[in-house]
C-alpha atoms as a PDB file:
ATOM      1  CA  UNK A   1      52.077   7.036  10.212  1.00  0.00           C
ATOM      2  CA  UNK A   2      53.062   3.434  11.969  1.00  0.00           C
ATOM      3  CA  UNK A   3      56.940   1.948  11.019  1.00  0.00           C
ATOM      4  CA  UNK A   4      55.053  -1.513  10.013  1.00  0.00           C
ATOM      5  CA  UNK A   5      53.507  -2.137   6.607  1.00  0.00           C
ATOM      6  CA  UNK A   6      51.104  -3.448   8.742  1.00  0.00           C
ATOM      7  CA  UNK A   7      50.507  -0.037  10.937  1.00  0.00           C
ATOM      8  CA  UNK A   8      50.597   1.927   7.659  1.00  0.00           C
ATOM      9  CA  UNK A   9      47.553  -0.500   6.530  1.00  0.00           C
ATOM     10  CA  UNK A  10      45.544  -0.837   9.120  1.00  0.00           C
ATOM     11  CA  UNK A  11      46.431   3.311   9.928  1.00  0.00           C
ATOM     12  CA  UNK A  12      46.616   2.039  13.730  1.00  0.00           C
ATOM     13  CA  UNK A  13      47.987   5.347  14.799  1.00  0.00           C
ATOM     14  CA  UNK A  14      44.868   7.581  13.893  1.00  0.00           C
ATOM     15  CA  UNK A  15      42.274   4.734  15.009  1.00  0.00           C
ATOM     16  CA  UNK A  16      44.139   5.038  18.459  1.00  0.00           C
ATOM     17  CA  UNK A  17      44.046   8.279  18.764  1.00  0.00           C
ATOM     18  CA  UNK A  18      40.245   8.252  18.191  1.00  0.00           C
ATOM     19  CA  UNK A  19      39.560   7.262  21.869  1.00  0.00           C
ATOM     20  CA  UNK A  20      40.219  10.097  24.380  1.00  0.00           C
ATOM     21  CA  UNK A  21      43.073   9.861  26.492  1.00  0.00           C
ATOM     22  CA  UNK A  22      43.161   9.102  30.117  1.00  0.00           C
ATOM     23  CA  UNK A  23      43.416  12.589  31.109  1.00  0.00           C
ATOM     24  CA  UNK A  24      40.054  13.425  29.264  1.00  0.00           C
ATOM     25  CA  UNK A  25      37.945  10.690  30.372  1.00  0.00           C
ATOM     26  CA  UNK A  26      35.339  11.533  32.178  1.00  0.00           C
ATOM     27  CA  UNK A  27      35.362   8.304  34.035  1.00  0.00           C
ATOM     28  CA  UNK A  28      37.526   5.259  33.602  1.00  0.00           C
ATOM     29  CA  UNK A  29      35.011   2.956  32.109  1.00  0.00           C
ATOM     30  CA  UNK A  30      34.593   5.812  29.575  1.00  0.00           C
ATOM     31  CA  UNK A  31      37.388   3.976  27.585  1.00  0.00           C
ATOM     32  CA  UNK A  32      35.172   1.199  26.661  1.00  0.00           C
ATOM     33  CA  UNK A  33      31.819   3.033  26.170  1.00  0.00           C
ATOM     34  CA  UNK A  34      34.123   4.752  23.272  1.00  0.00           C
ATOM     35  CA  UNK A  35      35.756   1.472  21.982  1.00  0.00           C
ATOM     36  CA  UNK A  36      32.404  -0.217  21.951  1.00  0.00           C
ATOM     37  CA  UNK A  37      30.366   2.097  20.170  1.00  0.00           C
ATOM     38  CA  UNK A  38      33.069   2.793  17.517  1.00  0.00           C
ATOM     39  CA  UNK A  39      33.611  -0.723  16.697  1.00  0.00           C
ATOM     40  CA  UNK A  40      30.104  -1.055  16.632  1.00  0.00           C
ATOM     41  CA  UNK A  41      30.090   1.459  13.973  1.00  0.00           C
ATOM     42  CA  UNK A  42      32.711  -0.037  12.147  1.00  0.00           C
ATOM     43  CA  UNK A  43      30.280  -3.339  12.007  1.00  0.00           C
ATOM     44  CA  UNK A  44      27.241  -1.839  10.738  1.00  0.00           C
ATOM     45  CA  UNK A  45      29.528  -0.233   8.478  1.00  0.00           C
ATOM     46  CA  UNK A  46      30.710  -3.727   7.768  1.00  0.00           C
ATOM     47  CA  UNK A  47      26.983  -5.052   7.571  1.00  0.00           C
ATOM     48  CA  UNK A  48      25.565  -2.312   5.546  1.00  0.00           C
ATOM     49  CA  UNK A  49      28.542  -2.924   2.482  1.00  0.00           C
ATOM     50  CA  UNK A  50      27.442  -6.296   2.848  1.00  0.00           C
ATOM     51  CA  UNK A  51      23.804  -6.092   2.173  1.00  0.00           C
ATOM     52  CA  UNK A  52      24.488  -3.477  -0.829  1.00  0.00           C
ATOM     53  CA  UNK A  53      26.340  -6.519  -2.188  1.00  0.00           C
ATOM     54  CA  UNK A  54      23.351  -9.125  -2.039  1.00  0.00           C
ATOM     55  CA  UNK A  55      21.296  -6.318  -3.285  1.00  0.00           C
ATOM     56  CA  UNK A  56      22.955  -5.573  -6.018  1.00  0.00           C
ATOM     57  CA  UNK A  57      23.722  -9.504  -6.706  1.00  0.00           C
ATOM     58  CA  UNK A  58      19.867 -10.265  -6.587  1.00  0.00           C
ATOM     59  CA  UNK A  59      19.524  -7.414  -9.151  1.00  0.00           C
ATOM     60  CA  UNK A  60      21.687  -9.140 -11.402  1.00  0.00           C
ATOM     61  CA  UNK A  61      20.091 -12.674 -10.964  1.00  0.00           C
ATOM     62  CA  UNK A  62      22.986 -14.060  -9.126  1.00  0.00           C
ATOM     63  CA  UNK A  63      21.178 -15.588  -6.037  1.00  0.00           C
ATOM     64  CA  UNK A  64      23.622 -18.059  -5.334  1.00  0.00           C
ATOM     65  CA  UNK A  65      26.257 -15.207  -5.039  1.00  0.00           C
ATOM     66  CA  UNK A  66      24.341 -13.193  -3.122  1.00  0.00           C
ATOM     67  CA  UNK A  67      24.097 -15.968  -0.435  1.00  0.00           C
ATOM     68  CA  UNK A  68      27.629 -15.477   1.084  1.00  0.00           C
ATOM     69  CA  UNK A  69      27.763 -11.745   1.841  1.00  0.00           C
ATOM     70  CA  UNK A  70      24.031 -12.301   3.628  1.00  0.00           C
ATOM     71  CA  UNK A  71      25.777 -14.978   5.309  1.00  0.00           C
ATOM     72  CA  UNK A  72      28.775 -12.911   6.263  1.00  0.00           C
ATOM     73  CA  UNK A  73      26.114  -9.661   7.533  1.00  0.00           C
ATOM     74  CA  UNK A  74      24.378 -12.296   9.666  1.00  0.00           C
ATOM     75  CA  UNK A  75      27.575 -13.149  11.377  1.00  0.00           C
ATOM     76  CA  UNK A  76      28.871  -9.824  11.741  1.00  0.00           C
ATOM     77  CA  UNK A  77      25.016  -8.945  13.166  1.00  0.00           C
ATOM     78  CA  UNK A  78      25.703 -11.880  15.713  1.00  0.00           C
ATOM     79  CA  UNK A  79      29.028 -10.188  16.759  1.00  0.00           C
ATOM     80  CA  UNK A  80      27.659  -6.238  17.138  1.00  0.00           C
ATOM     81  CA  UNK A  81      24.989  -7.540  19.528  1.00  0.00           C
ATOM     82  CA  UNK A  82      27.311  -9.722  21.417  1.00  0.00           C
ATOM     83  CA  UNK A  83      29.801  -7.149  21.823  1.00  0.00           C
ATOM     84  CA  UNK A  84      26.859  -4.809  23.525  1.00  0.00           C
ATOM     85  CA  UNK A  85      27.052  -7.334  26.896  1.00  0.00           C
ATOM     86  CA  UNK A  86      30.659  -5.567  27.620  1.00  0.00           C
ATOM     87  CA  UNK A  87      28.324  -2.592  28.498  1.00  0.00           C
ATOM     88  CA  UNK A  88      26.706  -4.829  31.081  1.00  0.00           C
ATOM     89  CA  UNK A  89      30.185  -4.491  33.161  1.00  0.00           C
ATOM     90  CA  UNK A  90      29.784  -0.810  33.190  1.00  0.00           C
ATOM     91  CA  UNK A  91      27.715   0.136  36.463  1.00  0.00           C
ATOM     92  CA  UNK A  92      25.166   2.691  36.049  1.00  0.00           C
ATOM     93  CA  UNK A  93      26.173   5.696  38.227  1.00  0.00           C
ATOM     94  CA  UNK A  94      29.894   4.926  36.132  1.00  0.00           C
ATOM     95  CA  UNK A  95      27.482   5.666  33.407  1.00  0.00           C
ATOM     96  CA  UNK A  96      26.165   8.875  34.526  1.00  0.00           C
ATOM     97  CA  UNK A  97      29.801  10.123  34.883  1.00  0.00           C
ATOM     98  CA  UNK A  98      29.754   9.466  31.241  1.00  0.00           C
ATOM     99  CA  UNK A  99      26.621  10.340  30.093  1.00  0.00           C
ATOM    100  CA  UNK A 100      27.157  13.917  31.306  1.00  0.00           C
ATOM    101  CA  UNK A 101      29.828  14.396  28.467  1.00  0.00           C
ATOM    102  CA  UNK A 102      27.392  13.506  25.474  1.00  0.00           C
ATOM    103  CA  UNK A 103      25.107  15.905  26.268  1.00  0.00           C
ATOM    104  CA  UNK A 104      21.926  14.892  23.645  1.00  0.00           C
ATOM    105  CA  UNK A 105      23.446  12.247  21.375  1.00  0.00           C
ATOM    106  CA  UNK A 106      21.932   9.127  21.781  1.00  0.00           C
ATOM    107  CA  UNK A 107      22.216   5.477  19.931  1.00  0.00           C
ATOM    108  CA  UNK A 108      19.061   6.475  17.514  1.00  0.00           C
ATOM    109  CA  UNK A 109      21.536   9.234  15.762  1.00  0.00           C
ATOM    110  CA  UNK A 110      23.966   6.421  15.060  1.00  0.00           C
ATOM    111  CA  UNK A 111      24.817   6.671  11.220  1.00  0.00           C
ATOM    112  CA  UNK A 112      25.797   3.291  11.086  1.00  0.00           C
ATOM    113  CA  UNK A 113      22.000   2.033  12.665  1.00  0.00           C
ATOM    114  CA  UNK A 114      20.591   4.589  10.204  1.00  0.00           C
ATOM    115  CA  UNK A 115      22.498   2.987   7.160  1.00  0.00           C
ATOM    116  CA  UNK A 116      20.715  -0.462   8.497  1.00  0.00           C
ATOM    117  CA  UNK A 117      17.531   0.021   8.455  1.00  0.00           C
ATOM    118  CA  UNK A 118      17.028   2.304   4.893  1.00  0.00           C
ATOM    119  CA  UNK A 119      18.983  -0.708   3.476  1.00  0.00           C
ATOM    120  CA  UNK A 120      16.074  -3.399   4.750  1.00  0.00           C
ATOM    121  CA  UNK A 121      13.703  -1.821   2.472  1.00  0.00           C
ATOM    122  CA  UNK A 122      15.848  -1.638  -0.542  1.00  0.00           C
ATOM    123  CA  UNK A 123      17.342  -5.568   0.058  1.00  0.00           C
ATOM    124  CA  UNK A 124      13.570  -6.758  -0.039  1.00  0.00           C
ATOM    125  CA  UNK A 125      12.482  -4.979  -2.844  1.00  0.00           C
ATOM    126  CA  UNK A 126      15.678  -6.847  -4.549  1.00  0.00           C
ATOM    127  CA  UNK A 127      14.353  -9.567  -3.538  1.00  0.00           C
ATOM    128  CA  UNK A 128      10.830  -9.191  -4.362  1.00  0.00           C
ATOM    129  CA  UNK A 129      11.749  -8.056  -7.632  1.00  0.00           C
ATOM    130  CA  UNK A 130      13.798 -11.806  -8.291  1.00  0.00           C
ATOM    131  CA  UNK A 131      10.690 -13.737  -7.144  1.00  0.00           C
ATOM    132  CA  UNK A 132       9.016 -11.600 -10.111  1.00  0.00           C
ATOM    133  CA  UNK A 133      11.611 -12.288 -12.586  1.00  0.00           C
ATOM    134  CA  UNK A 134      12.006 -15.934 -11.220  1.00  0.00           C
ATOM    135  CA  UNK A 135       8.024 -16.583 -11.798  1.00  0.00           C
ATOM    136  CA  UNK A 136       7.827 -17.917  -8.110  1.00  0.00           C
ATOM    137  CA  UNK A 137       5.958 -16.844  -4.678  1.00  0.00           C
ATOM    138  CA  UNK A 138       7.614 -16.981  -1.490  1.00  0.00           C
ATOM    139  CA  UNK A 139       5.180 -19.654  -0.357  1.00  0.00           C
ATOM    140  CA  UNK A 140       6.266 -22.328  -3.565  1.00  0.00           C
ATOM    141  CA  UNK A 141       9.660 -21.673  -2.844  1.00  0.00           C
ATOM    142  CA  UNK A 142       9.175 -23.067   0.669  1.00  0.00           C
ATOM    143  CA  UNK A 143       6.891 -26.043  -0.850  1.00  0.00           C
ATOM    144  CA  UNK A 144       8.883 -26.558  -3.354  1.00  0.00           C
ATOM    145  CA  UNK A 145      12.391 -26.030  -1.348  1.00  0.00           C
ATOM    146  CA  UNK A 146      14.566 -28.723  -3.661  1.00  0.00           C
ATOM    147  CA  UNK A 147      13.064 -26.867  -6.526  1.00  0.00           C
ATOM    148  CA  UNK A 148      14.459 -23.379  -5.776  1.00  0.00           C
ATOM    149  CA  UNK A 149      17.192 -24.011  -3.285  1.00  0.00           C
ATOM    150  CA  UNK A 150      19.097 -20.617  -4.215  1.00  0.00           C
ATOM    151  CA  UNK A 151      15.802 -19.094  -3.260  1.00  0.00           C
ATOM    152  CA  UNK A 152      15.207 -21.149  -0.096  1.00  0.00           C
ATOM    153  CA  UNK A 153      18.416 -20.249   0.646  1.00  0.00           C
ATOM    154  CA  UNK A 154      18.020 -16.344   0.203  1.00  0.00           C
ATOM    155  CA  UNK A 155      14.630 -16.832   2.067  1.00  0.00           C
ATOM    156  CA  UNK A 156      16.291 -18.320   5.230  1.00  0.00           C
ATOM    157  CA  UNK A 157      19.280 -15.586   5.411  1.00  0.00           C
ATOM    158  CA  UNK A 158      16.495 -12.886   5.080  1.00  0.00           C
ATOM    159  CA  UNK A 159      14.505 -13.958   7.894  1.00  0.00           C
ATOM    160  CA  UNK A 160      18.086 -14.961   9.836  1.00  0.00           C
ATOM    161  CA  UNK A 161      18.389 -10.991   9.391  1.00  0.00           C
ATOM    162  CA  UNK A 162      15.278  -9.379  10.266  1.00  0.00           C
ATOM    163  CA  UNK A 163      15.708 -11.995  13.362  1.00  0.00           C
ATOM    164  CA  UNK A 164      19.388 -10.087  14.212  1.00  0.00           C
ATOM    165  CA  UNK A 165      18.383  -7.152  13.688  1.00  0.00           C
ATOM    166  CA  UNK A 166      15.451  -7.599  16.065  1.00  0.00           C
ATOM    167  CA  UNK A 167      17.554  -8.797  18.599  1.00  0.00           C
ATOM    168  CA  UNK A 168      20.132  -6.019  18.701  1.00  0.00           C
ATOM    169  CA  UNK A 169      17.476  -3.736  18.950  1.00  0.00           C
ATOM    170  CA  UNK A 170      15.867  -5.712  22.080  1.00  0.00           C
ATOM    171  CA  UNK A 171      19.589  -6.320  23.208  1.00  0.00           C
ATOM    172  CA  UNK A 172      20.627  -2.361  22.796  1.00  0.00           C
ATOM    173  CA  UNK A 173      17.554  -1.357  25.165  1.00  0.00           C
ATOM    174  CA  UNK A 174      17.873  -4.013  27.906  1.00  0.00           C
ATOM    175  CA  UNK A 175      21.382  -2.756  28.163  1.00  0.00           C
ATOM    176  CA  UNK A 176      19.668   0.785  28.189  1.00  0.00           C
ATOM    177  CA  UNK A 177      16.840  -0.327  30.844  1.00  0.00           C
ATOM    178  CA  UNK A 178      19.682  -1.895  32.862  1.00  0.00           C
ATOM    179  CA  UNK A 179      21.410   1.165  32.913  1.00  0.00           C
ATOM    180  CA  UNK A 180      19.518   4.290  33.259  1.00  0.00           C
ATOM    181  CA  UNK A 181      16.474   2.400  34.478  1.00  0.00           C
ATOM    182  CA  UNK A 182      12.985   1.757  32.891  1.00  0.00           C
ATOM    183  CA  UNK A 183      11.166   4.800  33.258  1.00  0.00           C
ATOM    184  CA  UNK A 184      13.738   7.339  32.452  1.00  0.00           C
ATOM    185  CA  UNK A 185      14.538   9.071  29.609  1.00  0.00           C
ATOM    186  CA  UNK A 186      17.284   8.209  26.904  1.00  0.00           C
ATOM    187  CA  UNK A 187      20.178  10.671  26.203  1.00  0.00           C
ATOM    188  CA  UNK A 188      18.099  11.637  23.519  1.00  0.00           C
ATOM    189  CA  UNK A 189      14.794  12.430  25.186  1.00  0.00           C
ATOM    190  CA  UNK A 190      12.806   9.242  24.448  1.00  0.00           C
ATOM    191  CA  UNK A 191      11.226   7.872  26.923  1.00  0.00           C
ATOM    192  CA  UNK A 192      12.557   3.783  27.564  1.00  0.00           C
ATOM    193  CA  UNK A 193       9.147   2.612  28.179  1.00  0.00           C
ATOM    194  CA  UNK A 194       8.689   4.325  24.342  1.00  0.00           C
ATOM    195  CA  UNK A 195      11.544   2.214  22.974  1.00  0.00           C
ATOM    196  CA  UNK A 196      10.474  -0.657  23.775  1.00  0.00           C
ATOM    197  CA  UNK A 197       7.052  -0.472  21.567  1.00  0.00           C
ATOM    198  CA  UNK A 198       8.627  -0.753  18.060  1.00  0.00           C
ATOM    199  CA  UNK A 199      10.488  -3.866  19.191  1.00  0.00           C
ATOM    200  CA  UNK A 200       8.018  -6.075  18.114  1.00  0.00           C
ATOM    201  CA  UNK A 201       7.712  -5.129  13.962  1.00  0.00           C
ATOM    202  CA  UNK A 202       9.318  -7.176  11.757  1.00  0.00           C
ATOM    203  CA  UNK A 203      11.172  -5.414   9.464  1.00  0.00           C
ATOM    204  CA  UNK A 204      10.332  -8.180   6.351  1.00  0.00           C
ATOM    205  CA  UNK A 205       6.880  -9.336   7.160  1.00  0.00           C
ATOM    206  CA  UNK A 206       6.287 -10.953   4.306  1.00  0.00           C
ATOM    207  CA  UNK A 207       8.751 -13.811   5.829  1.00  0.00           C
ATOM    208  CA  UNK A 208       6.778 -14.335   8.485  1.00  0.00           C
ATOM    209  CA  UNK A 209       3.037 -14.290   7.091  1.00  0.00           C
ATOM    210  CA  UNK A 210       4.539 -16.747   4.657  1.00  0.00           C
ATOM    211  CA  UNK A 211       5.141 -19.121   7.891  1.00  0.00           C
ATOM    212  CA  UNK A 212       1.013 -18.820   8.950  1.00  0.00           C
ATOM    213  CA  UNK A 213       0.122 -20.128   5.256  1.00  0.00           C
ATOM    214  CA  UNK A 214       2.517 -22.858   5.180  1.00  0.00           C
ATOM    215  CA  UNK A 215       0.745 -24.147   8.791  1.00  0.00           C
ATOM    216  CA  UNK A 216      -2.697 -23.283   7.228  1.00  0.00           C
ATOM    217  CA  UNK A 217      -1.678 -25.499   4.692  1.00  0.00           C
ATOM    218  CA  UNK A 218      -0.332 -27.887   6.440  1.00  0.00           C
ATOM    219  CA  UNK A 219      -3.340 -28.891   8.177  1.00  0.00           C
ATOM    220  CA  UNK A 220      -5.342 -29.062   4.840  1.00  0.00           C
ATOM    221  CA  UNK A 221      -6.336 -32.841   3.603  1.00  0.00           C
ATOM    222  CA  UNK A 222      -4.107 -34.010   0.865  1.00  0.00           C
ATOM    223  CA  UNK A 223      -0.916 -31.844   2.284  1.00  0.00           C
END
């Protein structure tokens, strides 16, 4: 344990010793490929306690509550992508010195990413559910914004999050493609080229179609 209350806390001497030490590194830059993936863990762990939170304040018909922690896992979102560009520094045959020493793991088995995405599904279906008890559609709360600003509200951080979580995945594999090139295969034996496809699924589509209506609409006489 640390001398400092604040050592003690934070248990600074076992998150230091996580990282190997310089005598175990396969390469230099392997110091950073460790720091950044474990505090990238430590995010989506972050993100993930988060959006139980505005799931479980939706449940309870609290939207207004629930706003802030959405609010809080969209910022931390921002900050797990931007931290990815500190890979950027790393050149690729650095890489390969490291890549050697993880054998098959690869970014997909991350528990953290996994912990993400199964809670997409059960944050909508929150969500969903609300509309339901709320006797609205997604489409009147957007008419009808002043109406249902709680709703607007919850509407706009949902779509703010399937929008980060789109764009980590596009910024994880260009940092991949930059790295081990685009036709190779991933520590984990998928193909880049493969990656790449899913990229383009929302992972709340509902918040989009609603967005083709509201044009349709639009451009209707009398709107």
């Amino acid at each position: 344990m640390g001398e400092t209350e604040y050592e003690q806390y934070l248990r600074t001497d076992e998150l230091l010793r996580l990282q190997k030490p310089p005598e175990a590194r396969a390469h230099p830059d392997e110091l950073q490929f460790q720091v950044v993936h474990q505090v990238s863990e430590l995010w989506m762990k972050l993100i993930a306690h988060e959006i139980e939170q505005v799931s479980g304040l939706l449940e309870s018909d609290q939207p207004v509550a629930a706003a802030f922690p959405l609010e809080r896992a969209n910022t931390v979102l921002g900050l797990l992508q931007q931290q990815l560009t500190l890979l950027r520094t790393m050149s690729p045959w650095s890489y390969h010195a490291i890549r050697r020493t993880l054998g098959h793991g690869s970014g997909m088995d991350s528990p953290g990413y996994r912990a993400l995405l199964s809670g997409v599904s059960a944050l909508w279906r929150a969500f969903e559910a609300l509309l339901g008890r709320q006797n609205v559609d997604l489409e009147t709360v957007y008419v009808e914004a002043a109406t249902h600003p709680a709703l607007f509200r919850l509407a706009e951080g949902l779509i703010s999050y399937d929008e980060g979580l789109r764009r980590f995945q596009y910024e994880h594999l260009r940092v991949t493609q930059r790295t081990i090139g685009l036709g190779a295969l991933g520590t984990g034996g998928t193909a880049v080229q493969e990656m790449e496809r899913g990229l383009g699924r929302s992972f709340m589509p509902a918040l989009w179609e609603v967005r083709d209506r509201l044009t349709a609409r639009a451009g209707q006489p009398g709107e």
